[in-house]
Protein backbone atom coordinates (compact mmCIF):
# COMPACT_ATOMS: atom_id res chain seq x y z
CA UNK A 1 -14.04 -8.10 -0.97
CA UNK A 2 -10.65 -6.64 -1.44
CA UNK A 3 -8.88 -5.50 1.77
CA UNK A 4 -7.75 -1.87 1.38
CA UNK A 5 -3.78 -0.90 0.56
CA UNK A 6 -2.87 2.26 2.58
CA UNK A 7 0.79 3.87 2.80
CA UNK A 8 1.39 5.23 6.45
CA UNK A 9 3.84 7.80 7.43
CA UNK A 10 5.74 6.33 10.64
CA UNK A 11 7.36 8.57 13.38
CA UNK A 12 11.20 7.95 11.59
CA UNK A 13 10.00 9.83 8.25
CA UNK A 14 10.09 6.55 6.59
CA UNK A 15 6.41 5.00 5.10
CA UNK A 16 4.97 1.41 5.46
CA UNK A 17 2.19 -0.08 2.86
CA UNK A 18 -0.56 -2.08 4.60
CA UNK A 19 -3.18 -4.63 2.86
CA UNK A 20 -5.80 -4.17 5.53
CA UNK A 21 -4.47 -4.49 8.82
CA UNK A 22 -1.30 -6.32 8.17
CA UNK A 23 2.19 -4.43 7.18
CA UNK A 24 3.89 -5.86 3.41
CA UNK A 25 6.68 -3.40 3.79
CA UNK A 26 8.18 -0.76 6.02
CA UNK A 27 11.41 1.65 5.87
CA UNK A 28 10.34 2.90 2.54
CA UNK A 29 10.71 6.51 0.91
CA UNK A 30 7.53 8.09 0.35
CA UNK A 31 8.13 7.51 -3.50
CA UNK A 32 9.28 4.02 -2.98
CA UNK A 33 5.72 3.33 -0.63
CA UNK A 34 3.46 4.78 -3.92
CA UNK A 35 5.53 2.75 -6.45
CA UNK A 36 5.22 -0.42 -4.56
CA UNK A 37 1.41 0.87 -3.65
CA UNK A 38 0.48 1.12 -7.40
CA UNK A 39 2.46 -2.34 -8.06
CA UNK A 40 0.35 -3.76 -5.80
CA UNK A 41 -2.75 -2.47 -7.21
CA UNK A 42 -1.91 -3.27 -11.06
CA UNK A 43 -1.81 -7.32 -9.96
CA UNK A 44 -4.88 -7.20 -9.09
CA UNK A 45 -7.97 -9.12 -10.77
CA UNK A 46 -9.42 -6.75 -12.90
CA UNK A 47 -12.77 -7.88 -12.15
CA UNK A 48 -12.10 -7.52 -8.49
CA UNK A 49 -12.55 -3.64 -7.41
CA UNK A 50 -9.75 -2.84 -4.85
CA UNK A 51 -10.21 0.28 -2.75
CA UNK A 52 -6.99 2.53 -2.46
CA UNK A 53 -6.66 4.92 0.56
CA UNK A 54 -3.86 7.71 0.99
């Protein structure tokens, strides 16, 4: 099973993207955080189901 991809507001106003528990990027714009978010999803298998949390 896929782990889920979640964007995260931080304290700073800045966002960070998780896959599960681990941070792929932090410092981001909200817009920047959904763009890399749905780049993310889009590589995926397509016959792998990937949850996506906001």
């Amino acid at each position: 099973m896929q782990e889920a991809i979640r964007v995260k507001p931080t304290q700073d106003g800045t966002y960070t993207v998780y896959r599960g528990t681990m941070a792929l990027v932090a410092g981001l714009t909200r817009l920047q955080a959904e763009r890399y978010e749905a780049s993310i999803v889009r590589r995926q298998p397509r016959s792998t189901p990937i949850a996506v949390l906001g």
